[in-house]
PDB file of N, CA and C in Angstrom:
ATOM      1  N   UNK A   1      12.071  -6.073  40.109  1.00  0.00           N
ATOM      2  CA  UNK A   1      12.353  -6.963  39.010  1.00  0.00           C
ATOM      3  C   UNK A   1      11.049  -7.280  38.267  1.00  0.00           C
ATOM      4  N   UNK A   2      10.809  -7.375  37.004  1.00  0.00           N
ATOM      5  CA  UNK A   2       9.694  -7.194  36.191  1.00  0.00           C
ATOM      6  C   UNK A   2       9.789  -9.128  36.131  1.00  0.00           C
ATOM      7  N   UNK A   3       8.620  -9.409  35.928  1.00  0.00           N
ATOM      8  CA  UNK A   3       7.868 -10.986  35.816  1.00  0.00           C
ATOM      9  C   UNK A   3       7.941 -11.465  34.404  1.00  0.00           C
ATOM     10  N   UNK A   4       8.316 -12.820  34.349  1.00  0.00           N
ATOM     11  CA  UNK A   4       7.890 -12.889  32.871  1.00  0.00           C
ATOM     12  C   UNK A   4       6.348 -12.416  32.315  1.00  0.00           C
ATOM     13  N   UNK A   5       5.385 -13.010  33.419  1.00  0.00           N
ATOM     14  CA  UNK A   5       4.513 -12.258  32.764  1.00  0.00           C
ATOM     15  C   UNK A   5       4.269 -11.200  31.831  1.00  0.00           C
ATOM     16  N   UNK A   6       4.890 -10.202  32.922  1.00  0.00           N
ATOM     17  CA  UNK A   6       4.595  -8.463  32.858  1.00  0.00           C
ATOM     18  C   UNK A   6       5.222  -8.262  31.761  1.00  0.00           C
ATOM     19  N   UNK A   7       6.690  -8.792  30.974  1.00  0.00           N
ATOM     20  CA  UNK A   7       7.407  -8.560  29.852  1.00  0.00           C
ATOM     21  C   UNK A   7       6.412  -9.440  28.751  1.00  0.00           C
ATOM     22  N   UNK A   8       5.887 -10.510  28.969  1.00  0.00           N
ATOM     23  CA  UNK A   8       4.972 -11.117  27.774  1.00  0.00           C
ATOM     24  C   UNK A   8       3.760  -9.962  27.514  1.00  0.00           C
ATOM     25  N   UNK A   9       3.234  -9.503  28.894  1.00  0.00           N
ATOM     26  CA  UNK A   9       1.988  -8.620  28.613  1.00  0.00           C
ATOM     27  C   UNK A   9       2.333  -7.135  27.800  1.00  0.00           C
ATOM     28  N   UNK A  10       3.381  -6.776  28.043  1.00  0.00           N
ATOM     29  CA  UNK A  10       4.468  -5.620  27.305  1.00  0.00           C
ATOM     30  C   UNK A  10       4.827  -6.049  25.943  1.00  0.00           C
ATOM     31  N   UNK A  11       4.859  -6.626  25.342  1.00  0.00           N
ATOM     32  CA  UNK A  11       5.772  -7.389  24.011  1.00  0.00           C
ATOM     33  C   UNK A  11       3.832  -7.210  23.135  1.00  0.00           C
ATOM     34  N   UNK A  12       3.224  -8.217  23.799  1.00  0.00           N
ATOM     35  CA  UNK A  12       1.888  -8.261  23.282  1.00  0.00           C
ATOM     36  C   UNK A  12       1.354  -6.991  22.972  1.00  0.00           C
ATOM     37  N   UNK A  13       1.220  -5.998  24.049  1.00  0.00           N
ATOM     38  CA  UNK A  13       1.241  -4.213  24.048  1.00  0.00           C
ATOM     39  C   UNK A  13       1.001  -3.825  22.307  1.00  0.00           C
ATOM     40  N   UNK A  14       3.007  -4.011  22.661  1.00  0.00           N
ATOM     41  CA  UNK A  14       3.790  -3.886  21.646  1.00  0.00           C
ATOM     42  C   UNK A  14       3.262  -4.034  20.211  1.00  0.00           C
ATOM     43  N   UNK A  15       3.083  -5.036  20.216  1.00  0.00           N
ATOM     44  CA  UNK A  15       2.633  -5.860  18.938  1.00  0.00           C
ATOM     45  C   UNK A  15       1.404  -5.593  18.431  1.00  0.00           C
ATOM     46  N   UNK A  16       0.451  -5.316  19.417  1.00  0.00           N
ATOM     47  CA  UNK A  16      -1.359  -4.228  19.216  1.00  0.00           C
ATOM     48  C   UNK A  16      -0.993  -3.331  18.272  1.00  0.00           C
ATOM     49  N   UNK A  17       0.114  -2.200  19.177  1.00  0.00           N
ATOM     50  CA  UNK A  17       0.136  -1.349  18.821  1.00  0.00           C
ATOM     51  C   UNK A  17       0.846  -0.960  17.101  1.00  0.00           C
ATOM     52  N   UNK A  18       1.483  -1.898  17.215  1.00  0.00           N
ATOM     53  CA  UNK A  18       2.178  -1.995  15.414  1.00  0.00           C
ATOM     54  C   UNK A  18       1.080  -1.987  14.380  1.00  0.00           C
ATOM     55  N   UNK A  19       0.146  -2.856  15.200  1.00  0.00           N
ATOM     56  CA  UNK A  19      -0.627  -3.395  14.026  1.00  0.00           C
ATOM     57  C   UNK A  19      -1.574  -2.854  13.986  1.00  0.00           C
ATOM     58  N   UNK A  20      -2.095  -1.790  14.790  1.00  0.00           N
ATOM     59  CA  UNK A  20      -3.168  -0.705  14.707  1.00  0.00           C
ATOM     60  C   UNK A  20      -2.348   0.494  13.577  1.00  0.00           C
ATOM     61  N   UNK A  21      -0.737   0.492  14.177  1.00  0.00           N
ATOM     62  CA  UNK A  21      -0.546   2.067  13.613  1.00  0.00           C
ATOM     63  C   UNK A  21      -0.345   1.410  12.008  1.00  0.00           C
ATOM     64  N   UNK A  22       0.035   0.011  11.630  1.00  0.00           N
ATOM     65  CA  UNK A  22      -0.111  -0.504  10.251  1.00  0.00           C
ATOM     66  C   UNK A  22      -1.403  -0.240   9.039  1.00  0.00           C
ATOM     67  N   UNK A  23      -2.666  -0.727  10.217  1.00  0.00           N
ATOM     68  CA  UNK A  23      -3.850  -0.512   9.745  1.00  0.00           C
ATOM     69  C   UNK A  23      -4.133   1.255   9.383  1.00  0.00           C
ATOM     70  N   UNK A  24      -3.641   1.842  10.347  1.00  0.00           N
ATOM     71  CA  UNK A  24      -4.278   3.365  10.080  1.00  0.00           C
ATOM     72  C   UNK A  24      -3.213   3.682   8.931  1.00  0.00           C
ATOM     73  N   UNK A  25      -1.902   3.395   8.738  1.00  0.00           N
ATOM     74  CA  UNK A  25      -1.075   4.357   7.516  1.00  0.00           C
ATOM     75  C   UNK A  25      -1.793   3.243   6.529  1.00  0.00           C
ATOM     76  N   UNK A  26      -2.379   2.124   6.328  1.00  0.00           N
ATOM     77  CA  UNK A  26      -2.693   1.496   5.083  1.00  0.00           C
ATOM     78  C   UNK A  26      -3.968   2.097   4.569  1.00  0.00           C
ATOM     79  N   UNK A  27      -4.871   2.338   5.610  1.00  0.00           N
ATOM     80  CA  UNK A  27      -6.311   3.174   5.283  1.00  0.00           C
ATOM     81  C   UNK A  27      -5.901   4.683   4.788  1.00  0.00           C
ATOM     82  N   UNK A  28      -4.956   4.976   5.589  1.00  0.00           N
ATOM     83  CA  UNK A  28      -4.284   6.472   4.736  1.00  0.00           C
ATOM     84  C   UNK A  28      -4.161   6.432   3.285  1.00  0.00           C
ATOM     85  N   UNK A  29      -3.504   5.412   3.031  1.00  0.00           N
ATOM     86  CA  UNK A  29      -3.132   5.055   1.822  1.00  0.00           C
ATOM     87  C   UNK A  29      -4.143   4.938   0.599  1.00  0.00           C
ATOM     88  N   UNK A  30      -5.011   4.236   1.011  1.00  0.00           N
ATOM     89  CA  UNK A  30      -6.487   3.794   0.336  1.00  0.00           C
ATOM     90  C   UNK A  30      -6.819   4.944   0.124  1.00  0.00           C
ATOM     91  N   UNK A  31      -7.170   5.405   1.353  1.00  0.00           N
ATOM     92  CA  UNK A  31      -8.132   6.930   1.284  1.00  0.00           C
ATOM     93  C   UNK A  31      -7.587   8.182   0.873  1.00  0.00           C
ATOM     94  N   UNK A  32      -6.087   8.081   0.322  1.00  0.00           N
ATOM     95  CA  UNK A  32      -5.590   9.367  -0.319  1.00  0.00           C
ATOM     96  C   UNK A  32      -5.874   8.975  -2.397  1.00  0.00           C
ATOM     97  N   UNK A  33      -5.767   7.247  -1.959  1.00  0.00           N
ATOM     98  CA  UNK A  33      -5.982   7.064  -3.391  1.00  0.00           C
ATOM     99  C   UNK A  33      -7.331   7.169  -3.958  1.00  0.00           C
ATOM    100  N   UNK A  34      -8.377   6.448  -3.198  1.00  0.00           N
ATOM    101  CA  UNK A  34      -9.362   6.964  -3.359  1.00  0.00           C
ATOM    102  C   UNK A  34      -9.461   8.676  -3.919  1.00  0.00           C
ATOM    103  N   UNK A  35      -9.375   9.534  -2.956  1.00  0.00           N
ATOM    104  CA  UNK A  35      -9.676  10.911  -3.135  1.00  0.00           C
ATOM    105  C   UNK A  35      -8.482  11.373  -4.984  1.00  0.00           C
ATOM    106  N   UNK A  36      -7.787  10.519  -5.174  1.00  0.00           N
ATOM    107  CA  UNK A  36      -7.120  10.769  -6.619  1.00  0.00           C
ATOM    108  C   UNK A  36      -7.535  10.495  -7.380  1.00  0.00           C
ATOM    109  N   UNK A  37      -8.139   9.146  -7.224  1.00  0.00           N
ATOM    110  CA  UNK A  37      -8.984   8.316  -8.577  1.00  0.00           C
ATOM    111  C   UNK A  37     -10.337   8.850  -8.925  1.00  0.00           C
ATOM    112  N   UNK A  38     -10.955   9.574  -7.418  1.00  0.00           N
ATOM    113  CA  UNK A  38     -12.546  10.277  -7.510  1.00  0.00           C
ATOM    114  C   UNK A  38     -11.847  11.846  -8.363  1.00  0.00           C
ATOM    115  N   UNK A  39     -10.763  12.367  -8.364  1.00  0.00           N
ATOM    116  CA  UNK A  39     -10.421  13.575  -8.810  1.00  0.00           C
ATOM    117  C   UNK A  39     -10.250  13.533 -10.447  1.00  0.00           C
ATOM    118  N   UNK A  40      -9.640  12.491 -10.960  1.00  0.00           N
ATOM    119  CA  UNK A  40      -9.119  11.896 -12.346  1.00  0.00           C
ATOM    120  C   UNK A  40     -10.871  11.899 -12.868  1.00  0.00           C
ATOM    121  N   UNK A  41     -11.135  10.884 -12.363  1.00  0.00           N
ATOM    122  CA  UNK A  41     -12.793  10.876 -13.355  1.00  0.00           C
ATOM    123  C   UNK A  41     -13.726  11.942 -13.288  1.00  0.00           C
ATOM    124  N   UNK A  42     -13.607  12.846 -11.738  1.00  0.00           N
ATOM    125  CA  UNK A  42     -14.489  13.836 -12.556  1.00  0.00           C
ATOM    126  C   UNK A  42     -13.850  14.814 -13.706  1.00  0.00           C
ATOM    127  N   UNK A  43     -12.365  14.902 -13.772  1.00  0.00           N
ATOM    128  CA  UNK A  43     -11.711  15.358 -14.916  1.00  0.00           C
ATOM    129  C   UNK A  43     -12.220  14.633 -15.823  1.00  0.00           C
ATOM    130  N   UNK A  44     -11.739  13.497 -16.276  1.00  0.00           N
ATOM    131  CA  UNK A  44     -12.369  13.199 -17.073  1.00  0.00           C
ATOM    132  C   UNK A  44     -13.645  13.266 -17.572  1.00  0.00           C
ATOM    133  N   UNK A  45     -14.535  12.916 -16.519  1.00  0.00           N
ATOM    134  CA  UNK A  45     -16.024  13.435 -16.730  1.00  0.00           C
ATOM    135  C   UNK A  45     -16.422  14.674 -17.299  1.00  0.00           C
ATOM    136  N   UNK A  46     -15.841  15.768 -17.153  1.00  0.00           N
ATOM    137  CA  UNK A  46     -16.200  16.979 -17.202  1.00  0.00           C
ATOM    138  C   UNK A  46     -15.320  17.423 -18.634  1.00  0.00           C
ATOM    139  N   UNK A  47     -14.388  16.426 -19.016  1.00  0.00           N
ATOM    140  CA  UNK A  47     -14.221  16.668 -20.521  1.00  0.00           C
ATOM    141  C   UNK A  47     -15.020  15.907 -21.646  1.00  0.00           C
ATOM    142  N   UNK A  48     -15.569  14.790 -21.390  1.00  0.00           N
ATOM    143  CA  UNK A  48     -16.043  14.227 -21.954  1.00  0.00           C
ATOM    144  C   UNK A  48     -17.251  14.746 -22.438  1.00  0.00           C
ATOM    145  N   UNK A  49     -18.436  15.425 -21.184  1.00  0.00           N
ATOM    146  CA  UNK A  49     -19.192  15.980 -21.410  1.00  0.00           C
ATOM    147  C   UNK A  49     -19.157  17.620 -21.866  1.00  0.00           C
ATOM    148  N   UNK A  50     -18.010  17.465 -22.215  1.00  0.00           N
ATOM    149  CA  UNK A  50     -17.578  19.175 -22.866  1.00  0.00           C
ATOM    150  C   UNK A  50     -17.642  18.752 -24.502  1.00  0.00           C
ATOM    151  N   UNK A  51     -16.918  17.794 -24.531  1.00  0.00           N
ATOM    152  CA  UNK A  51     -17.173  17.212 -25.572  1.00  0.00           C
ATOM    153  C   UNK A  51     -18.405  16.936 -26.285  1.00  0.00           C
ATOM    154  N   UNK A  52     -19.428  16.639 -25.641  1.00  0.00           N
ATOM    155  CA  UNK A  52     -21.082  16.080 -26.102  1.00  0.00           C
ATOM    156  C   UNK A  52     -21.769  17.280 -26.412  1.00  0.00           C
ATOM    157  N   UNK A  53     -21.458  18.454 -25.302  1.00  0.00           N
ATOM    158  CA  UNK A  53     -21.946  19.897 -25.613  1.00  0.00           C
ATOM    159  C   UNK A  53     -21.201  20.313 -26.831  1.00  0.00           C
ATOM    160  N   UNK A  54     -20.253  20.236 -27.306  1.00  0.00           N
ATOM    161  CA  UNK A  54     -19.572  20.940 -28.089  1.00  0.00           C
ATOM    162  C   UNK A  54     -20.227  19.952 -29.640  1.00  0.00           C
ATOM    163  N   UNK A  55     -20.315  18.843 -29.936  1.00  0.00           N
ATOM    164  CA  UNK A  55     -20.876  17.978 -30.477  1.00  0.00           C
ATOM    165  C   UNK A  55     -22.293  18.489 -31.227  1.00  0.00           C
ATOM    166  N   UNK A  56     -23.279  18.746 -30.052  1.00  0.00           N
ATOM    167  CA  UNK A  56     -24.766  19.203 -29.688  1.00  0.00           C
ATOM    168  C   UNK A  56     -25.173  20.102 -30.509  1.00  0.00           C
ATOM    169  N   UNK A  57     -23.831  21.020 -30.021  1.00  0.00           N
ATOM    170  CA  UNK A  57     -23.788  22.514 -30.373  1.00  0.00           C
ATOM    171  C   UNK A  57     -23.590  22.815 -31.885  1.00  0.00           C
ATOM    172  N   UNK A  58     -22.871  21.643 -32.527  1.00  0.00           N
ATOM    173  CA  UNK A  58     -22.632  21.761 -34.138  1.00  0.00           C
ATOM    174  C   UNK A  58     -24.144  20.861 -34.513  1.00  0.00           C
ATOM    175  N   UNK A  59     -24.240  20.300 -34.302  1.00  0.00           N
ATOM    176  CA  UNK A  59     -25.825  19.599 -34.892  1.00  0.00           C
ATOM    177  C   UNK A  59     -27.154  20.949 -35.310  1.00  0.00           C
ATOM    178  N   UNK A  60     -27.016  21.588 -34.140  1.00  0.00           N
ATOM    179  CA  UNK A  60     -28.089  22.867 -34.082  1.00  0.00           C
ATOM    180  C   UNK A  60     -27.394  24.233 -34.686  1.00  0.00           C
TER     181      UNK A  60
END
């Protein structure tokens, strides 16, 4: 027969473990957005400065 204890120390377990696997899919989350938002600006970046060359290039 299991103790109240042993079922409080199990439940608690329990409850670690939610909130670890919460933390890791939320950092997933961050860190996939991150890697989208760093992808968008160097697009952008790399038109903008297509732009300045192309600009440059009519001056001369």
């Amino acid at each position: 027969m299991v103790s109240e204890q042993q079922r409080r120390r199990t439940a608690q377990l329990r409850r670690r473990g939610s909130v670890v696997l919460e933390y890791l899919l939320l950092a997933t989350i961050v860190g996939l957005g991150v890697i989208v938002g760093l992808a968008v600006v160097r697009d952008a970046l790399v038109t903008e400065l297509k732009d300045l060359a192309f600009a440059i290039r009519l001056l001369l």
